[in-house]
C-alpha atoms as a PDB file:
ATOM      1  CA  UNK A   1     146.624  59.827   1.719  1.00  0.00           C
ATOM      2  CA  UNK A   2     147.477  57.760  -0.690  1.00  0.00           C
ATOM      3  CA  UNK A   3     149.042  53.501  -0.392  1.00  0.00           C
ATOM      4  CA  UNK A   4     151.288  52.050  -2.653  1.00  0.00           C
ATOM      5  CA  UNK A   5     151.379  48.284  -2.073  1.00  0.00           C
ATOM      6  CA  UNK A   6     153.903  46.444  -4.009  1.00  0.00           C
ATOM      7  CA  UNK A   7     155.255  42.413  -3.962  1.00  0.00           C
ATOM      8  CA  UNK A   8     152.654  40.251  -5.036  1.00  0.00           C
ATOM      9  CA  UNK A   9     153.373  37.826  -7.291  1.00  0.00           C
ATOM     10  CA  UNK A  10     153.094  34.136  -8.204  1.00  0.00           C
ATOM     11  CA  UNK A  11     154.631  31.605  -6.102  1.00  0.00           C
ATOM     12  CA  UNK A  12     155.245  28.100  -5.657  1.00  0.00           C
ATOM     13  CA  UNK A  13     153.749  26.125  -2.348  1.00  0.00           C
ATOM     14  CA  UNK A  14     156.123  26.440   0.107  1.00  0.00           C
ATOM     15  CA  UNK A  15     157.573  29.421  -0.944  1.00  0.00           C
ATOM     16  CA  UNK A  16     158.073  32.673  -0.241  1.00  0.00           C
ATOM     17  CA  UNK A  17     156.852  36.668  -0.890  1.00  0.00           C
ATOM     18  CA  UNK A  18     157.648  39.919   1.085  1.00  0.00           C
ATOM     19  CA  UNK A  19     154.948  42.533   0.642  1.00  0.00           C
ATOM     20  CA  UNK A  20     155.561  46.470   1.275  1.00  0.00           C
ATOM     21  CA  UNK A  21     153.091  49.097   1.660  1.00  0.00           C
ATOM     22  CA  UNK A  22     154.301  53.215   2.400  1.00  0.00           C
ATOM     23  CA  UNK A  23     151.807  55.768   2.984  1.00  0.00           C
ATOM     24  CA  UNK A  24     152.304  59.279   1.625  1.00  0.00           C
ATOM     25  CA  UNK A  25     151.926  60.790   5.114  1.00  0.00           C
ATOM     26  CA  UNK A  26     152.691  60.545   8.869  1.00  0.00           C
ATOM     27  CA  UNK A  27     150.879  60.739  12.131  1.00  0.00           C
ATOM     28  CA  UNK A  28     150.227  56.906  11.507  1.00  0.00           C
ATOM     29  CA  UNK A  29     148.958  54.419  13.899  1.00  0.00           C
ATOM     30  CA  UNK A  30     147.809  50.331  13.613  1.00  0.00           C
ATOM     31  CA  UNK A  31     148.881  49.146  10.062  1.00  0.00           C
ATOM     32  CA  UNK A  32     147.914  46.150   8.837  1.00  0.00           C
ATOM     33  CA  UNK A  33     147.293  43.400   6.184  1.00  0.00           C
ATOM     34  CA  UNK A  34     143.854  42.129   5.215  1.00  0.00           C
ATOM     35  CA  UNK A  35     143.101  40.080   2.443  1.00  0.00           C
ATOM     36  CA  UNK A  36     140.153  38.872   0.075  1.00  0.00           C
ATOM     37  CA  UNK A  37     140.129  35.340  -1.891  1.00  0.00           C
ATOM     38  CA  UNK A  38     137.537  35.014  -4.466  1.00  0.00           C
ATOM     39  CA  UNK A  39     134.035  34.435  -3.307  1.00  0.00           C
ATOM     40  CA  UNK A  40     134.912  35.350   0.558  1.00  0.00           C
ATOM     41  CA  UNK A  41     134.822  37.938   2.635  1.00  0.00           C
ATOM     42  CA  UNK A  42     137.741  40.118   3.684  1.00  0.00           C
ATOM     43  CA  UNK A  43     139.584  38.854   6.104  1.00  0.00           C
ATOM     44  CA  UNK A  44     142.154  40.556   8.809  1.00  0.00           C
ATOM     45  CA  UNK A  45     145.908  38.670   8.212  1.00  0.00           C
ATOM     46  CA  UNK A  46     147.744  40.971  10.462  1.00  0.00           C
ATOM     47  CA  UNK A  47     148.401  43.864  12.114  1.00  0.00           C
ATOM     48  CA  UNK A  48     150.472  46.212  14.184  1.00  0.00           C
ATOM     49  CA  UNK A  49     150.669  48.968  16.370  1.00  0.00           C
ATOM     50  CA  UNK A  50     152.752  52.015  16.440  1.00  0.00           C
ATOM     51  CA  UNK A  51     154.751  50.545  19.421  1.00  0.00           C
ATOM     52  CA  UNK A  52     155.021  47.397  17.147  1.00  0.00           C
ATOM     53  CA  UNK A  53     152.344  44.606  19.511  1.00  0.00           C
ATOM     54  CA  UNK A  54     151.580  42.640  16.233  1.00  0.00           C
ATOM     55  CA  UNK A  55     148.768  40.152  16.054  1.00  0.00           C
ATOM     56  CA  UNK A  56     148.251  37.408  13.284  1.00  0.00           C
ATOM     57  CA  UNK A  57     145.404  35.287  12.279  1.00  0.00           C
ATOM     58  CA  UNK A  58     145.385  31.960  13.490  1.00  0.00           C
ATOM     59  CA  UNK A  59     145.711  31.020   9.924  1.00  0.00           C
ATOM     60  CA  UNK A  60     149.050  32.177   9.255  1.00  0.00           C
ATOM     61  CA  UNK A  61     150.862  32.110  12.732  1.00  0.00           C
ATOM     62  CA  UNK A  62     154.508  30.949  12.805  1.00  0.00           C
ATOM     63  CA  UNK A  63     154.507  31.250   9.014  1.00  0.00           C
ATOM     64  CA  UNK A  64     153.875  35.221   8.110  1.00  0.00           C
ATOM     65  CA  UNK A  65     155.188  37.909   9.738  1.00  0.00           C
ATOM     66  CA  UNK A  66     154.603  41.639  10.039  1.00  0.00           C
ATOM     67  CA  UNK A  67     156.880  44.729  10.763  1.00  0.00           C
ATOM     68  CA  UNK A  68     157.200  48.300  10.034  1.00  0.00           C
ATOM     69  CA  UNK A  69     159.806  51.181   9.425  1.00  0.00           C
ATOM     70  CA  UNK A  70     158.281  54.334  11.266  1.00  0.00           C
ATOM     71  CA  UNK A  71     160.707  56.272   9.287  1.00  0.00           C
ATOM     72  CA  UNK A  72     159.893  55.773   6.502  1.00  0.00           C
ATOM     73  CA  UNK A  73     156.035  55.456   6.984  1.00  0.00           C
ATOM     74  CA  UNK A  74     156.264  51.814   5.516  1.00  0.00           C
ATOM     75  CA  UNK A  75     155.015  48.552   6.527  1.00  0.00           C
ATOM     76  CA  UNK A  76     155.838  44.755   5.424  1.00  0.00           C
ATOM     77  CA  UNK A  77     154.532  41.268   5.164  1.00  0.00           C
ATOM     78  CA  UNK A  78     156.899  38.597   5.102  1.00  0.00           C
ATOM     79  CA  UNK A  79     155.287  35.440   3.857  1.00  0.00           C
ATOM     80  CA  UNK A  80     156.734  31.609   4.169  1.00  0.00           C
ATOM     81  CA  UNK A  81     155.274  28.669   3.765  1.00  0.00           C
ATOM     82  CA  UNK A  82     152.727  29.870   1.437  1.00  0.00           C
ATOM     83  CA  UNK A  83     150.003  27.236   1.027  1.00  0.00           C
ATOM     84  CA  UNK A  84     147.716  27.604  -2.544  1.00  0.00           C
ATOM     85  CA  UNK A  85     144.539  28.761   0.017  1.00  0.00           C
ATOM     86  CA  UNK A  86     146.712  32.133   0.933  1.00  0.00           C
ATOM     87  CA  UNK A  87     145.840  33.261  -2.548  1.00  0.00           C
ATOM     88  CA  UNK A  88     144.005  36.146  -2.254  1.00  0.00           C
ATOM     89  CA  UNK A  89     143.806  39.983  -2.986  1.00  0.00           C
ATOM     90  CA  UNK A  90     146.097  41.170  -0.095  1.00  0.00           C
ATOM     91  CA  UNK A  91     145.317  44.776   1.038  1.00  0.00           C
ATOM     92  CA  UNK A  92     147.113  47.177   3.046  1.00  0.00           C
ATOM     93  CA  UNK A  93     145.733  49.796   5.549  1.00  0.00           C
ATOM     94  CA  UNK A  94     147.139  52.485   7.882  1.00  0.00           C
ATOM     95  CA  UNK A  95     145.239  54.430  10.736  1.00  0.00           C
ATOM     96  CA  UNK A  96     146.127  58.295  10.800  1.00  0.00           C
ATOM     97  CA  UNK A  97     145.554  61.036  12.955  1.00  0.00           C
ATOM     98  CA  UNK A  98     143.521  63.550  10.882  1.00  0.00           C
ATOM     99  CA  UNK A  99     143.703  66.439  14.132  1.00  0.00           C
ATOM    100  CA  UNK A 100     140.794  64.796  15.772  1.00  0.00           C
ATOM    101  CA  UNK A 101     139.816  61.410  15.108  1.00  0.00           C
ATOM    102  CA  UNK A 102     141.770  58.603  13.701  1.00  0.00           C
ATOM    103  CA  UNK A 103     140.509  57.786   9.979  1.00  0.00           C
ATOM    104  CA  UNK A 104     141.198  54.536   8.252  1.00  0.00           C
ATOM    105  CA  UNK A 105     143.372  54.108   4.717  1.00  0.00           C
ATOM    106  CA  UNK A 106     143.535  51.125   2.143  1.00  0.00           C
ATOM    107  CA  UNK A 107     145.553  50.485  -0.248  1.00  0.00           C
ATOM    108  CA  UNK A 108     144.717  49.328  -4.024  1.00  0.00           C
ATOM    109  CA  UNK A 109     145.698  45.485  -3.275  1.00  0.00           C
ATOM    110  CA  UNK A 110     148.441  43.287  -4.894  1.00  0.00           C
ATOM    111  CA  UNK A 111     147.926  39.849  -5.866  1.00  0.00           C
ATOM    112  CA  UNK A 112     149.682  36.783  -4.137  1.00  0.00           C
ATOM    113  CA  UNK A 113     148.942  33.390  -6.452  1.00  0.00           C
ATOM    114  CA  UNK A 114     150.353  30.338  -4.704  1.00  0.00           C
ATOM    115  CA  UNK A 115     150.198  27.526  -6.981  1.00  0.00           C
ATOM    116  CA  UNK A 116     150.242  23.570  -5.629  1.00  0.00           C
END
């Protein structure tokens, strides 16, 4: 399965980025957004199930929001507001249906720099 994340970019505070992220196969379930700023730990930004319930970390409620085409096996990441401590490695992942179990999938990470 392979996760091609794409957007990331530099950005002024206040401004704005749209990440995508399309997986190479179907059968998918939860998708989500995590990401990673230098020196922390990984961090869950949002997610979404197949029937589209989404849930955000309190840190980025009312200013980022998630969605997903089922067609086309794709999933976004709308981000306003961006404040300099949103940069961060932002990482994709996708839960599919191997047959038996669900397995999880990440992708390689895009960078979001939001400058003050």
């Amino acid at each position: 399965v392979q996760l091609q994340a794409s957007g990331g970019g530099l950005v002024q505070a206040g401004g704005s980025l749209r990440l995508s992220c399309a997986a190479s196969r179907n059968s998918i379930g939860a998708m989500g957004w995590y990401r990673q700023a230098p020196g922390k730990q990984r961090e869950l930004v949002a997610s979404i199930t197949r029937g589209s319930t989404t849930n955000y970390a309190d840190s980025v409620k009312g200013r980022f929001t998630i969605s997903r085409d089922n067609a086309k096996n794709t999933v976004y990441l709308q981000m306003n507001s961006l404040k300099p401590e949103d940069t961060a490695v932002y990482y994709c992942n996708v839960d599919i249906f191997g047959g038996s179990n669900w397995s999880r999938y990440w992708g390689q990470g895009t960078l979001v720099t939001v400058s003050s």
